[in-house]
N, C-alpha and C. Protein backbone atom coordinates (compact mmCIF):
# COMPACT_ATOMS: atom_id res chain seq x y z
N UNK A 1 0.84 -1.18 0.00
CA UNK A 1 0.00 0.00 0.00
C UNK A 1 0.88 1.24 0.00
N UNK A 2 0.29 2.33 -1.00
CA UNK A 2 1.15 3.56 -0.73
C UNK A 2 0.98 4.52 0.69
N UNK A 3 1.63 4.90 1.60
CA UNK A 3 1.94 5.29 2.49
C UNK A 3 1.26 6.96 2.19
N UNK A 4 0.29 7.40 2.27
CA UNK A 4 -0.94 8.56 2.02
C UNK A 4 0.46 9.60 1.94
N UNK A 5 1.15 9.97 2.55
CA UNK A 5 1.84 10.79 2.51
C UNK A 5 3.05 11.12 1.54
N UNK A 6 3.20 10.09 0.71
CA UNK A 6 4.19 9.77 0.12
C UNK A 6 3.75 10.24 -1.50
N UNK A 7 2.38 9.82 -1.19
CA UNK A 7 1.42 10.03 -2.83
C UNK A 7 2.19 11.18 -3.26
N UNK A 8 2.20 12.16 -2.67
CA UNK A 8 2.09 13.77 -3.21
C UNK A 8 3.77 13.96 -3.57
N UNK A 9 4.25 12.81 -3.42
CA UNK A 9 6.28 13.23 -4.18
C UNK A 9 5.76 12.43 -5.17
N UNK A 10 4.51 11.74 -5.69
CA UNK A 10 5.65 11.45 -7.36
C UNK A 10 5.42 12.49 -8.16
N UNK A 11 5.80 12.21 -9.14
CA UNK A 11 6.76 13.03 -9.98
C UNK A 11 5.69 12.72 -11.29
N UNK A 12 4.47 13.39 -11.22
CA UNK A 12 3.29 13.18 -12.19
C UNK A 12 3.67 13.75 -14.12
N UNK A 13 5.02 14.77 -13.67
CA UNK A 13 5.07 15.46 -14.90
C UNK A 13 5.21 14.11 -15.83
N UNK A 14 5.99 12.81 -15.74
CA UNK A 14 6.07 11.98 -16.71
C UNK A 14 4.68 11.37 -16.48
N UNK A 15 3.66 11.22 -16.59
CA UNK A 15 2.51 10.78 -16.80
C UNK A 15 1.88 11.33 -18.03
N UNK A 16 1.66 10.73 -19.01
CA UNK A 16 0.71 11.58 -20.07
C UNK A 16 -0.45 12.24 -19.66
N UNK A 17 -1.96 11.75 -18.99
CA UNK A 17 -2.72 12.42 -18.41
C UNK A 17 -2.71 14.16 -17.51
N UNK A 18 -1.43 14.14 -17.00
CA UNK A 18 -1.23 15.24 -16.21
C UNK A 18 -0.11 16.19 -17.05
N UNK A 19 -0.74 17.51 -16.79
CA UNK A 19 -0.13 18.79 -16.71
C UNK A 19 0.37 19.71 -15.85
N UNK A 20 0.74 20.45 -15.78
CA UNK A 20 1.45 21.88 -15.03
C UNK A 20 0.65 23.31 -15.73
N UNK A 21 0.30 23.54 -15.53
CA UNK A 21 -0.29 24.96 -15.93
C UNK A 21 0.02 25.98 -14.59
N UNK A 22 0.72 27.08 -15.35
CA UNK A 22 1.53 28.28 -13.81
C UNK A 22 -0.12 29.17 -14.24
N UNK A 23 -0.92 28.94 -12.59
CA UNK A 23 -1.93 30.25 -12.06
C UNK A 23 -3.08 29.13 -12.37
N UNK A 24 -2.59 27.87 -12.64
CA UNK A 24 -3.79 26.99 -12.53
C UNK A 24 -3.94 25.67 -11.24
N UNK A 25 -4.48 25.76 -10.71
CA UNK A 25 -4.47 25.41 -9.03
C UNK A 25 -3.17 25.22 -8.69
N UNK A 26 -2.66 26.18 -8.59
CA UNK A 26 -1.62 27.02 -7.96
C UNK A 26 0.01 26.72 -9.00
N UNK A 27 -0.51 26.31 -10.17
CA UNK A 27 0.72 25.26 -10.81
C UNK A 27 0.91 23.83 -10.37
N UNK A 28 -0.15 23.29 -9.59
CA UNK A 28 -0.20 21.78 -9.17
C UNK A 28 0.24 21.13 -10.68
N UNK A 29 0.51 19.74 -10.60
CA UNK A 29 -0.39 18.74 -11.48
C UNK A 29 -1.85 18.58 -11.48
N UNK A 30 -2.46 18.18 -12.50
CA UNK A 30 -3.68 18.19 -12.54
C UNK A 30 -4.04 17.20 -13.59
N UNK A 31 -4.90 16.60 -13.68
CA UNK A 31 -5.36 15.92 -14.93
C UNK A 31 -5.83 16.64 -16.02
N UNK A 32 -4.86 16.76 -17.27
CA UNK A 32 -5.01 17.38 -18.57
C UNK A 32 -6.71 17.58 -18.52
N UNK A 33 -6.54 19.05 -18.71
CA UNK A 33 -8.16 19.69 -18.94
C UNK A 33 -8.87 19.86 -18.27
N UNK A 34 -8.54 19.65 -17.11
CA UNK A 34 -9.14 19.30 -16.01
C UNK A 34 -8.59 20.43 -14.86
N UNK A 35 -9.12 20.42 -13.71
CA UNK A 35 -8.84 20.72 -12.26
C UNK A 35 -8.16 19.89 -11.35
N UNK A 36 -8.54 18.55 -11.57
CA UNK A 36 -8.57 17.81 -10.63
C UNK A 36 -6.89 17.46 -10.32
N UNK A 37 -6.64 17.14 -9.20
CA UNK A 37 -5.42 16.76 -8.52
C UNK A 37 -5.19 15.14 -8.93
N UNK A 38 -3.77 14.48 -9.27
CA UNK A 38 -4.09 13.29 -9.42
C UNK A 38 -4.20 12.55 -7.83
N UNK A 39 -3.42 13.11 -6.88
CA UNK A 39 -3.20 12.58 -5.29
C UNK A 39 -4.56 12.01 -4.79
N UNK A 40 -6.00 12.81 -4.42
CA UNK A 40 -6.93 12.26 -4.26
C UNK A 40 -7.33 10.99 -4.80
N UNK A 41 -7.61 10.56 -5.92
CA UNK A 41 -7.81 9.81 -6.94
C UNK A 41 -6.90 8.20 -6.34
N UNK A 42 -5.66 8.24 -6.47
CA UNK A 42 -4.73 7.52 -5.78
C UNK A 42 -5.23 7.29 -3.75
N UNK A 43 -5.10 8.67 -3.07
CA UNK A 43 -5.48 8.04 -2.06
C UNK A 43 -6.65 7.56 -1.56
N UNK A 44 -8.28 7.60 -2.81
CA UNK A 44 -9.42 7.25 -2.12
C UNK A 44 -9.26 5.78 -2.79
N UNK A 45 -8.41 5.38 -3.56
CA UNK A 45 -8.14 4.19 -4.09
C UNK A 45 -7.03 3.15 -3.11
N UNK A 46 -6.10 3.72 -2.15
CA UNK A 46 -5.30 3.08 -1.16
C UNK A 46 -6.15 2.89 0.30
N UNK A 47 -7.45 3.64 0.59
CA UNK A 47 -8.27 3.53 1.03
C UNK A 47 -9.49 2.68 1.62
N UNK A 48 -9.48 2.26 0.06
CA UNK A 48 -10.28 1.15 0.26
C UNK A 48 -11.31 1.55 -0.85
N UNK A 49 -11.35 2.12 -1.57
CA UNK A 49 -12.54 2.69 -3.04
C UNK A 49 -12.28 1.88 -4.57
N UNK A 50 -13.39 1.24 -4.82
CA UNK A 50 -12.70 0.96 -5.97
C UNK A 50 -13.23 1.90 -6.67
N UNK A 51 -12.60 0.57 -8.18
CA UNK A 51 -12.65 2.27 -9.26
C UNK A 51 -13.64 2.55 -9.69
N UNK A 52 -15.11 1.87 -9.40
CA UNK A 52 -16.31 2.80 -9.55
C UNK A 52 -16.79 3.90 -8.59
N UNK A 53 -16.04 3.57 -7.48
CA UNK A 53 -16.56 4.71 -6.56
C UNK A 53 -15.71 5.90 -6.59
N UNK A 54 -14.62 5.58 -7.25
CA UNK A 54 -13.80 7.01 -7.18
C UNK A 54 -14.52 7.60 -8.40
N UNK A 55 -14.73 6.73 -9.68
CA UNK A 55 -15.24 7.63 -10.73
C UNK A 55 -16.68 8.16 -10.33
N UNK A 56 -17.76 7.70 -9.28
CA UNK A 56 -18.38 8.42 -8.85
C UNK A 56 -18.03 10.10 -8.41
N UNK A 57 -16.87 10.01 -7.79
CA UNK A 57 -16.40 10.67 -7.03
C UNK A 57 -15.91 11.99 -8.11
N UNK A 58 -15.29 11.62 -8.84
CA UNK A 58 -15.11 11.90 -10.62
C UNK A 58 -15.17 11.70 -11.91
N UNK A 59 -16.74 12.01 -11.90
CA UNK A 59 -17.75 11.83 -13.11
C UNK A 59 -16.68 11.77 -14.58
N UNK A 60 -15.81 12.82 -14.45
CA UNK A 60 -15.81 13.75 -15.45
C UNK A 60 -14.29 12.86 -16.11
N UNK A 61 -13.69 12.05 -15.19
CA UNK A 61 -12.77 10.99 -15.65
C UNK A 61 -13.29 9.60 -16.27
N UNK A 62 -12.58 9.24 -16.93
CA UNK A 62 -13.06 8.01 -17.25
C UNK A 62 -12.69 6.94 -16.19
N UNK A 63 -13.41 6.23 -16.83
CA UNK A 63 -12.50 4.92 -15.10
C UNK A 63 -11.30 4.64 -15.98
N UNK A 64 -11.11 4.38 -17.23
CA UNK A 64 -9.40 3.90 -17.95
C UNK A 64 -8.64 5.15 -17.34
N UNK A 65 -9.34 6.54 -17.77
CA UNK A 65 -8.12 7.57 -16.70
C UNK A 65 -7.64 7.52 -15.55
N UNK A 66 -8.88 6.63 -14.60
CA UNK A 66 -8.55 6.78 -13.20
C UNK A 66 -7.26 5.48 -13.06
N UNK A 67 -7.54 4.36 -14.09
CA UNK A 67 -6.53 3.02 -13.61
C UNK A 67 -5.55 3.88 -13.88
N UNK A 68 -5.11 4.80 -15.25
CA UNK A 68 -4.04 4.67 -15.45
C UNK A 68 -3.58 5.53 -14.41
N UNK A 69 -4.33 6.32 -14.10
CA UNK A 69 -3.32 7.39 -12.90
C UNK A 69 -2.86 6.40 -11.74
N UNK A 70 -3.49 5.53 -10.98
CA UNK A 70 -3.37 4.77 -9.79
C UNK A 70 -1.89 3.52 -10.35
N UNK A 71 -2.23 2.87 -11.64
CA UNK A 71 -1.19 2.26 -12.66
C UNK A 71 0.16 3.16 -12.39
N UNK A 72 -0.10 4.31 -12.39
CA UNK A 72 1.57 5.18 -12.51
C UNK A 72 1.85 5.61 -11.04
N UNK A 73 0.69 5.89 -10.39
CA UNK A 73 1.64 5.72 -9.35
C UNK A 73 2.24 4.91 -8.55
N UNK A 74 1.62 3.43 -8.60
CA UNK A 74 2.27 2.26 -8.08
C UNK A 74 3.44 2.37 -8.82
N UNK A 75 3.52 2.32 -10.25
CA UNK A 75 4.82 2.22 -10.86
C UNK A 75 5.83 3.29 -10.52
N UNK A 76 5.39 4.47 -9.82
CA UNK A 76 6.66 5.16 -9.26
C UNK A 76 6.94 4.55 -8.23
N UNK A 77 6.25 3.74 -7.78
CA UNK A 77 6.04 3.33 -6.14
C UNK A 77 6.78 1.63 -5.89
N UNK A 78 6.65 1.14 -7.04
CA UNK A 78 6.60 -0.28 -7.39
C UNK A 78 5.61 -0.73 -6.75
N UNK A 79 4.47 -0.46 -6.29
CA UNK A 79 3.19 -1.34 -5.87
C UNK A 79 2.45 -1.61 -6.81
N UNK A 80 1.42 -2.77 -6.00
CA UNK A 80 0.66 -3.40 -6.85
C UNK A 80 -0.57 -2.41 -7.90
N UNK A 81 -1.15 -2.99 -8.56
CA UNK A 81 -2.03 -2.61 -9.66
C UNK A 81 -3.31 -2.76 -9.22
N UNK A 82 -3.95 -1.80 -9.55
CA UNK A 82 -5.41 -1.74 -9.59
C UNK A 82 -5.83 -3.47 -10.31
């Protein structure tokens, strides 16, 4: 399991899904086109959520967006897979 605190060091810029935009929530990462943070997403999924309830959670993702974000961060992480 990823350690909740740890989520927020990877390093999202190599992810295709995510961007950097400077004056867009604050220059976070975010999911391309989007607002959204990838960290949440990842920790309501280490949690205990699967991936229909997070895409509840975020309509506006697909559930293939949500594996692949949770997919990359185990792989920064080397943990297991959705």
């Amino acid at each position: 399991m990823i350690d909740r605190e740890t989520v927020s060091d990877i390093d999202w810029t190599s992810c295709e899904l995510i961007e950097r935009v400077p004056g867009k929530v604050s220059g976070r990462p975010v999911v391309r086109g989007t607002r959204i943070l990838p960290d949440p997403i990842v920790n309501s999924y280490e949690l205990g959520d699967n991936l229909d309830e997070i895409h509840e959670g975020f309509p506006t993702l697909s559930i293939e967006q949500i594996k692949r974000l949770i997919d990359f961060a185990h792989a920064q992480r080397g943990q297991r897979n959705p």
